[in-house]
C-alpha atoms as a PDB file:
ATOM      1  CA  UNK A   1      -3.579  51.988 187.723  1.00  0.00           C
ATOM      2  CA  UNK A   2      -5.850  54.814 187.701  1.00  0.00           C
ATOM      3  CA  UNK A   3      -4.464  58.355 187.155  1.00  0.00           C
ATOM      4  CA  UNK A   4      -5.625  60.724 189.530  1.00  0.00           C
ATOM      5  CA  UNK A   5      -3.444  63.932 188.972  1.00  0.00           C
ATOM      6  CA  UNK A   6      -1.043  65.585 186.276  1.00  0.00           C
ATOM      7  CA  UNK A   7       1.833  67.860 186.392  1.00  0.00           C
ATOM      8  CA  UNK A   8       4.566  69.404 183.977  1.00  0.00           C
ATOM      9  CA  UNK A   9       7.069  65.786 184.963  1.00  0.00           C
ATOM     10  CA  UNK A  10       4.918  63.551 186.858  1.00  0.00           C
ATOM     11  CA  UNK A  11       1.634  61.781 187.650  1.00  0.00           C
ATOM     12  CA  UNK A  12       0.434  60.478 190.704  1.00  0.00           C
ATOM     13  CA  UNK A  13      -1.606  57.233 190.747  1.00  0.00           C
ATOM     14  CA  UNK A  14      -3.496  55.218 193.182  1.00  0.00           C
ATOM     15  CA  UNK A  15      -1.533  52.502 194.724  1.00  0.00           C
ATOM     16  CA  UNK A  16      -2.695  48.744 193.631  1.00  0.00           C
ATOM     17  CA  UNK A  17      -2.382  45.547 195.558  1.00  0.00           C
ATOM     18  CA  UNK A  18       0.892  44.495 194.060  1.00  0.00           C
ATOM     19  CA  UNK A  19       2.774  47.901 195.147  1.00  0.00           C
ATOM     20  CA  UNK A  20       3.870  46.637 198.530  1.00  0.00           C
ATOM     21  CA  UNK A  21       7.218  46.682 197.659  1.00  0.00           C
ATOM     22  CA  UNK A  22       7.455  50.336 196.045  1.00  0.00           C
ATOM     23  CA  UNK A  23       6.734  51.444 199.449  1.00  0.00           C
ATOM     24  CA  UNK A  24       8.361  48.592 201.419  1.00  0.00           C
ATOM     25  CA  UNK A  25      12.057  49.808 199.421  1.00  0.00           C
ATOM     26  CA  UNK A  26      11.192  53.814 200.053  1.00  0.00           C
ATOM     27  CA  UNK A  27      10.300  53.369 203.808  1.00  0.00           C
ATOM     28  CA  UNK A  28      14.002  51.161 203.943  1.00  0.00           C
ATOM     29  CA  UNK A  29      16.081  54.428 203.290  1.00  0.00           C
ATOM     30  CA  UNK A  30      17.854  55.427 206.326  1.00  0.00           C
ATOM     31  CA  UNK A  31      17.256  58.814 204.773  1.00  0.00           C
ATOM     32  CA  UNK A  32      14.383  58.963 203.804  1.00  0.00           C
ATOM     33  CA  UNK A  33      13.245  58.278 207.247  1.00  0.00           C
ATOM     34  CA  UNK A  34      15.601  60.416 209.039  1.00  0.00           C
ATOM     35  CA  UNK A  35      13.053  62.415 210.381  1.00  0.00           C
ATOM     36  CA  UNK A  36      10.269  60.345 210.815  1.00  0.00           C
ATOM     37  CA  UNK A  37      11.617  57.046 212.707  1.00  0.00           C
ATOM     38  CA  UNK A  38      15.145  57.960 213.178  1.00  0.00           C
ATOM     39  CA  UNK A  39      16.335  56.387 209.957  1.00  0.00           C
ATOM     40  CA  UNK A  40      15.155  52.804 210.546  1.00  0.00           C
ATOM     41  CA  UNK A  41      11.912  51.161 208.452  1.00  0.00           C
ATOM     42  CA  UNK A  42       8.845  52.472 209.191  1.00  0.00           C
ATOM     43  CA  UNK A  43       7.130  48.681 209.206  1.00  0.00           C
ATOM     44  CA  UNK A  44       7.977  45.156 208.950  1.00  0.00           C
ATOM     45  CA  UNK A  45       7.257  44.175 205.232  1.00  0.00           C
ATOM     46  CA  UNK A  46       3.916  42.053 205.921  1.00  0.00           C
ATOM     47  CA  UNK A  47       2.548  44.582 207.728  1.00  0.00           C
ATOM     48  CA  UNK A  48       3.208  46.793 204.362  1.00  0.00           C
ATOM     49  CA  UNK A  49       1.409  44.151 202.811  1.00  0.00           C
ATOM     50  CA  UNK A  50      -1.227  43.079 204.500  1.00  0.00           C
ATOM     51  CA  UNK A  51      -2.624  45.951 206.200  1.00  0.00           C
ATOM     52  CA  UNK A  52      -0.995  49.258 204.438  1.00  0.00           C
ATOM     53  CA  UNK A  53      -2.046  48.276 200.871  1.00  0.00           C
ATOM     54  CA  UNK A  54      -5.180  47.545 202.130  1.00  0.00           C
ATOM     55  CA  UNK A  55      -5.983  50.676 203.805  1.00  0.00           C
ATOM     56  CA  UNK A  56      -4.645  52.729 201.500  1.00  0.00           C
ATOM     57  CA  UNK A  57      -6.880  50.838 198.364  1.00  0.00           C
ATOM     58  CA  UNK A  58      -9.955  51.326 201.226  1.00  0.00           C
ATOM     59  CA  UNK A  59      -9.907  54.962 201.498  1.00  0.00           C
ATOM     60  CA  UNK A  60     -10.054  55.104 197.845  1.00  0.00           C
ATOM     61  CA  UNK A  61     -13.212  53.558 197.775  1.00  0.00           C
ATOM     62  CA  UNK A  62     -14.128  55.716 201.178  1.00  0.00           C
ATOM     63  CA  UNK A  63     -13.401  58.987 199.266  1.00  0.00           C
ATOM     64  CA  UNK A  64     -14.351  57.754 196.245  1.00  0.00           C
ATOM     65  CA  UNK A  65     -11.402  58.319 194.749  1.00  0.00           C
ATOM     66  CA  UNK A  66     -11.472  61.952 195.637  1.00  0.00           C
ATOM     67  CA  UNK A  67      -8.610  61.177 198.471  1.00  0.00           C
ATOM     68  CA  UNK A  68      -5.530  59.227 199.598  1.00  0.00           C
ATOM     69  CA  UNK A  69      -2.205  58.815 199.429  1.00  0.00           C
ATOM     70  CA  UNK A  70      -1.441  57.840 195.719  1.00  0.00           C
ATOM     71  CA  UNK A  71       2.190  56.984 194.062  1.00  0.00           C
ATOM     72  CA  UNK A  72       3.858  59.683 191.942  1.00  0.00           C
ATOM     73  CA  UNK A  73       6.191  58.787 188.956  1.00  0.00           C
ATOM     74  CA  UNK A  74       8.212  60.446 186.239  1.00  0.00           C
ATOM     75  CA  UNK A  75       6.802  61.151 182.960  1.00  0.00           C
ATOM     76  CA  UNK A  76       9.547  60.831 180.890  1.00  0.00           C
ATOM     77  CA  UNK A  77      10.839  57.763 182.560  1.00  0.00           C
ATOM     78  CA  UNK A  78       7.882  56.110 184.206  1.00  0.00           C
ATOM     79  CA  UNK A  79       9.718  56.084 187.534  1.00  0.00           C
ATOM     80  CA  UNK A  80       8.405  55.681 190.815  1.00  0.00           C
ATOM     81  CA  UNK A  81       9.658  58.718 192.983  1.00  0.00           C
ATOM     82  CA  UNK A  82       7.698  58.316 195.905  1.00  0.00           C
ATOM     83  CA  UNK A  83       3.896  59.482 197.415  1.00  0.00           C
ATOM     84  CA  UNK A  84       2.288  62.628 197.861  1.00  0.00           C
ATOM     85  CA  UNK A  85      -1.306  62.389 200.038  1.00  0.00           C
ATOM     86  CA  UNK A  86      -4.065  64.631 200.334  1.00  0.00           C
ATOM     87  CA  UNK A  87      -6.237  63.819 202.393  1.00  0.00           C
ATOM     88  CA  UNK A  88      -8.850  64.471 205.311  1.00  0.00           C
ATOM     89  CA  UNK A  89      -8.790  63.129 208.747  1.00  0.00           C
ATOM     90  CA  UNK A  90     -10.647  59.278 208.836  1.00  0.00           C
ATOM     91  CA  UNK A  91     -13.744  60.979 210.483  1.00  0.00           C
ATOM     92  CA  UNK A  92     -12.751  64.271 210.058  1.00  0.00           C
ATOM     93  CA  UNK A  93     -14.691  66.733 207.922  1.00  0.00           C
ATOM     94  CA  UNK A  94     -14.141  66.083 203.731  1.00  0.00           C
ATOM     95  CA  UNK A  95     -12.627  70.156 203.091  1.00  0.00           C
ATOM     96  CA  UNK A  96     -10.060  70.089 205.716  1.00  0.00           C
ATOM     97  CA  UNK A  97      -7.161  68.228 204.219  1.00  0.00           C
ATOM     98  CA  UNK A  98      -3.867  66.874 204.973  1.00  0.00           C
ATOM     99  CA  UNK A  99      -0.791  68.033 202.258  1.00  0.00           C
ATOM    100  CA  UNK A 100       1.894  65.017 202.683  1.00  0.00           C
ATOM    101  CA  UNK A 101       4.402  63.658 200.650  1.00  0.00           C
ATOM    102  CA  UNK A 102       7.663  61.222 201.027  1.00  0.00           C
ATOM    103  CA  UNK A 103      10.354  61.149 198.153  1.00  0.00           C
ATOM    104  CA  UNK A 104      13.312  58.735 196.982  1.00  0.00           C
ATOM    105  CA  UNK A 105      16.392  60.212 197.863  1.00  0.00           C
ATOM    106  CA  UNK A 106      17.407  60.421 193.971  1.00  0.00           C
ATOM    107  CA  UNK A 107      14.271  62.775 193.826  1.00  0.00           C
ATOM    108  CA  UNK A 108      15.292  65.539 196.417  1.00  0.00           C
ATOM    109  CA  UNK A 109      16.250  68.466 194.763  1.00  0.00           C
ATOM    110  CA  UNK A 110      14.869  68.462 191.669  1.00  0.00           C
ATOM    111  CA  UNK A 111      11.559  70.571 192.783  1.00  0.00           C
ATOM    112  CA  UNK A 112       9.269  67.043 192.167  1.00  0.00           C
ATOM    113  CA  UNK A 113       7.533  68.039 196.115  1.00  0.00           C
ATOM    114  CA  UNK A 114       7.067  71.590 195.218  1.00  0.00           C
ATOM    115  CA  UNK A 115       5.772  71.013 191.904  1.00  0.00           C
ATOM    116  CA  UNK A 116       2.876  68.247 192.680  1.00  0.00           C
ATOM    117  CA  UNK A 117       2.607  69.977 196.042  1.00  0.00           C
ATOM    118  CA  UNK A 118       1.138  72.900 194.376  1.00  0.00           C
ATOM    119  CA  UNK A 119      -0.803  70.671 191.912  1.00  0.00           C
ATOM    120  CA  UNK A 120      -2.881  68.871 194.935  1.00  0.00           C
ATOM    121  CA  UNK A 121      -3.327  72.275 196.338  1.00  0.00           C
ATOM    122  CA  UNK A 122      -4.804  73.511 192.793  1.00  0.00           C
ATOM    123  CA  UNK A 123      -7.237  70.332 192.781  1.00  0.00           C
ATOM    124  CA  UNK A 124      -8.007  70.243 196.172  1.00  0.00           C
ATOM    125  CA  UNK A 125      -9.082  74.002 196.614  1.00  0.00           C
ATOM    126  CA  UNK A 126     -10.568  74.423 192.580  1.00  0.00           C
ATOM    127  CA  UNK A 127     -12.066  71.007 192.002  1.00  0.00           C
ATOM    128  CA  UNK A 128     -12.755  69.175 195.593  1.00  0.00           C
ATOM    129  CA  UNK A 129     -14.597  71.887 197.416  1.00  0.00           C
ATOM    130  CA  UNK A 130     -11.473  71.987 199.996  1.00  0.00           C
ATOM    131  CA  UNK A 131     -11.245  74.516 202.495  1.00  0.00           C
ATOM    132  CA  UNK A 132      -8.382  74.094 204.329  1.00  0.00           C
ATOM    133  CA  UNK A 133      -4.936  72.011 203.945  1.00  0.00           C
ATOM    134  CA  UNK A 134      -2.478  71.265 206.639  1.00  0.00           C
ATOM    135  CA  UNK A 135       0.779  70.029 206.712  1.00  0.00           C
ATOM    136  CA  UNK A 136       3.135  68.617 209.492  1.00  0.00           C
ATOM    137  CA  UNK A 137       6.933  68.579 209.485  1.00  0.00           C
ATOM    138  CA  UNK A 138       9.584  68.332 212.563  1.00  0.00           C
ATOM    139  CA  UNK A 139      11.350  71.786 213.193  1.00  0.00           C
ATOM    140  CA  UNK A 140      14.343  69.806 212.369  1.00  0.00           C
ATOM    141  CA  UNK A 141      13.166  69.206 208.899  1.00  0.00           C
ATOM    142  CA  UNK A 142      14.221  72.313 206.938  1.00  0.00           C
ATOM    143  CA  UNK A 143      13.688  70.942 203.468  1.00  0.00           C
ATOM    144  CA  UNK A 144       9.963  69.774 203.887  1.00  0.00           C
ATOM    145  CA  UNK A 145       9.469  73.433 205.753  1.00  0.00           C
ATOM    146  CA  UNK A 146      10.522  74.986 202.663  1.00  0.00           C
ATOM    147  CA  UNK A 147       8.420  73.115 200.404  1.00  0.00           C
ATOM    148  CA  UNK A 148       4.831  74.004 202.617  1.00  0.00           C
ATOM    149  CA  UNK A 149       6.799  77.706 202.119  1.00  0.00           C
ATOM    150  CA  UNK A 150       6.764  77.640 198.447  1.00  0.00           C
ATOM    151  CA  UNK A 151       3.595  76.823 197.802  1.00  0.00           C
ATOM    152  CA  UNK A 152       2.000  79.449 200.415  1.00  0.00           C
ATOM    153  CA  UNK A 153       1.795  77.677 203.022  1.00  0.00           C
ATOM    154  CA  UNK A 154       2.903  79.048 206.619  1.00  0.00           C
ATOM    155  CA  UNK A 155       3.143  77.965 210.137  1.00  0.00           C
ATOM    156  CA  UNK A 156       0.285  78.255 212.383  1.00  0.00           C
ATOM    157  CA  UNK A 157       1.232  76.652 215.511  1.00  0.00           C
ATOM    158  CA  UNK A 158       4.207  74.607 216.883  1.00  0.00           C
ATOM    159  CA  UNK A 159       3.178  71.163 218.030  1.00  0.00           C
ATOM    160  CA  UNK A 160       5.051  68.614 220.437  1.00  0.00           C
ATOM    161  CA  UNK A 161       6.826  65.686 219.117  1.00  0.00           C
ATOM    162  CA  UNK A 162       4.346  62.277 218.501  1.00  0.00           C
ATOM    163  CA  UNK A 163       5.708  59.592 221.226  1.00  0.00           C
ATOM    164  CA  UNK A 164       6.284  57.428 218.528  1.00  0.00           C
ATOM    165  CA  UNK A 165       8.815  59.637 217.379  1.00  0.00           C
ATOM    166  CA  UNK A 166      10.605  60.863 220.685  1.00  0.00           C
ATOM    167  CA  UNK A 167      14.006  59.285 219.392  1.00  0.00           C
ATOM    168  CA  UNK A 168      14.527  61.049 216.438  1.00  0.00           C
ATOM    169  CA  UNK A 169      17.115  63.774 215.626  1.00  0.00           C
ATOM    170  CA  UNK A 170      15.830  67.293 216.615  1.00  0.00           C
ATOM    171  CA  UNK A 171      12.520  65.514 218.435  1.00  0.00           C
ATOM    172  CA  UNK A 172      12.950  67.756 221.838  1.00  0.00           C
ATOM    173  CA  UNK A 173      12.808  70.840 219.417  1.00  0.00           C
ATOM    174  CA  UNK A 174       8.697  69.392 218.724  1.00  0.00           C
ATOM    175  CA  UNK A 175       7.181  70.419 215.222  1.00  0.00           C
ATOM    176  CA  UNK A 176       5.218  73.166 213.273  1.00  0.00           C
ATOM    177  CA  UNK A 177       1.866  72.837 211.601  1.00  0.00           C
ATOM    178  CA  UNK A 178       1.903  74.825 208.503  1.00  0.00           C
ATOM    179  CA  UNK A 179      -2.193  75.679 206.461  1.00  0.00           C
ATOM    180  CA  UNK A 180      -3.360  77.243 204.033  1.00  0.00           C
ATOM    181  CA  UNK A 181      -7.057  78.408 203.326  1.00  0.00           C
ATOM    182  CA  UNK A 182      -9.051  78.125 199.896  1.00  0.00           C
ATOM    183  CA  UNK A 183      -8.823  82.305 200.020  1.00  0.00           C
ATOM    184  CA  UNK A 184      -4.805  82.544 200.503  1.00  0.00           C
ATOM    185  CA  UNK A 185      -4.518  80.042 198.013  1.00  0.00           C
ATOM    186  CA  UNK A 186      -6.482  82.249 195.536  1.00  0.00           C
ATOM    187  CA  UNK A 187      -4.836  85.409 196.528  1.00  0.00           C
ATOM    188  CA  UNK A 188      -1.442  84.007 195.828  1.00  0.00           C
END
């Protein structure tokens, strides 16, 4: 596993080949996917394997290892606790990026999204040559809402619900885009 970021109580990692099933038990959480597919798996368990993993190790070698979505564990107990992502559109320009991030329930709460949240944004805009990052959350999602908050992020528009996600709680209400720019960051 190759490091690619530090904070305080965690690290995040790039995903290898045989970490189908960290993600294939996080996206199984009825709670975890509350807001994203209405509580039910995201995707059937060979997909996970056969075309996930492989994307996701892909765009490391796309971005050279700049980018991606990468697994994040404790420190102190070497637990897996979920993914963060930054990350630019797949032909979209390399300083615009995408802020994600999807946590086992026994991580909410503890400020783990916050924390590494504002550690990508540190990298991204001080190391990466990022201009922009974005973020996307349902308007039914408080708690993701308030981490983009936190870290200086704010909304910028309201966006309508994906159709792939038209049957999830608060889906008529739609969505907010949230950004931040490489100057608010440094006036923060």
């Amino acid at each position: 596993m190759t490091d690619y970021l530090e904070s305080e109580r965690l690290v995040l990692r790039q995903f290898t080949a045989q970490d189908a099933d960290l993600l294939i038990e996080l996206d199984s959480d009825p709670a975890v996917m509350r807001f994203l597919t209405g509580g039910e798996p995201s995707l059937p368990d060979d997909v996970v394997r056969d075309e996930v993993i492989p994307s996701l190790l892909d765009a490391y070698d796309r971005w050279n290892g700049r980018f991606g979505l990468f697994a994040a564990y404790e420190k102190a107990t070497g637990a897996f606790i979920g993914w963060f992502c930054l990350r630019p559109q797949r032909t979209g320009p390399l300083d615009v990026v995408e802020l994600g991030y999807r946590l086992r329930r026994d991580a909410w709460g503890k400020g783990y999204a916050t924390e590494l949240s504002n550690a990508l944004l540190d990298k991204g805009f001080s190391e990466l040559g990022v201009s922009t990052v974005w973020g996307e959350t349902m308007v039914s999602n408080v708690s993701s809402q308030r981490v983009m908050e936190k870290v200086g992020m704010s909304v910028v528009e309201s966006i309508p619900t994906p159709d792939d996600m038209q049957g999830v709680e608060g889906a008529e209400r739609g969505g907010y885009r949230f950004e931040i720019t490489r100057e608010q960051w440094a006036r923060r």
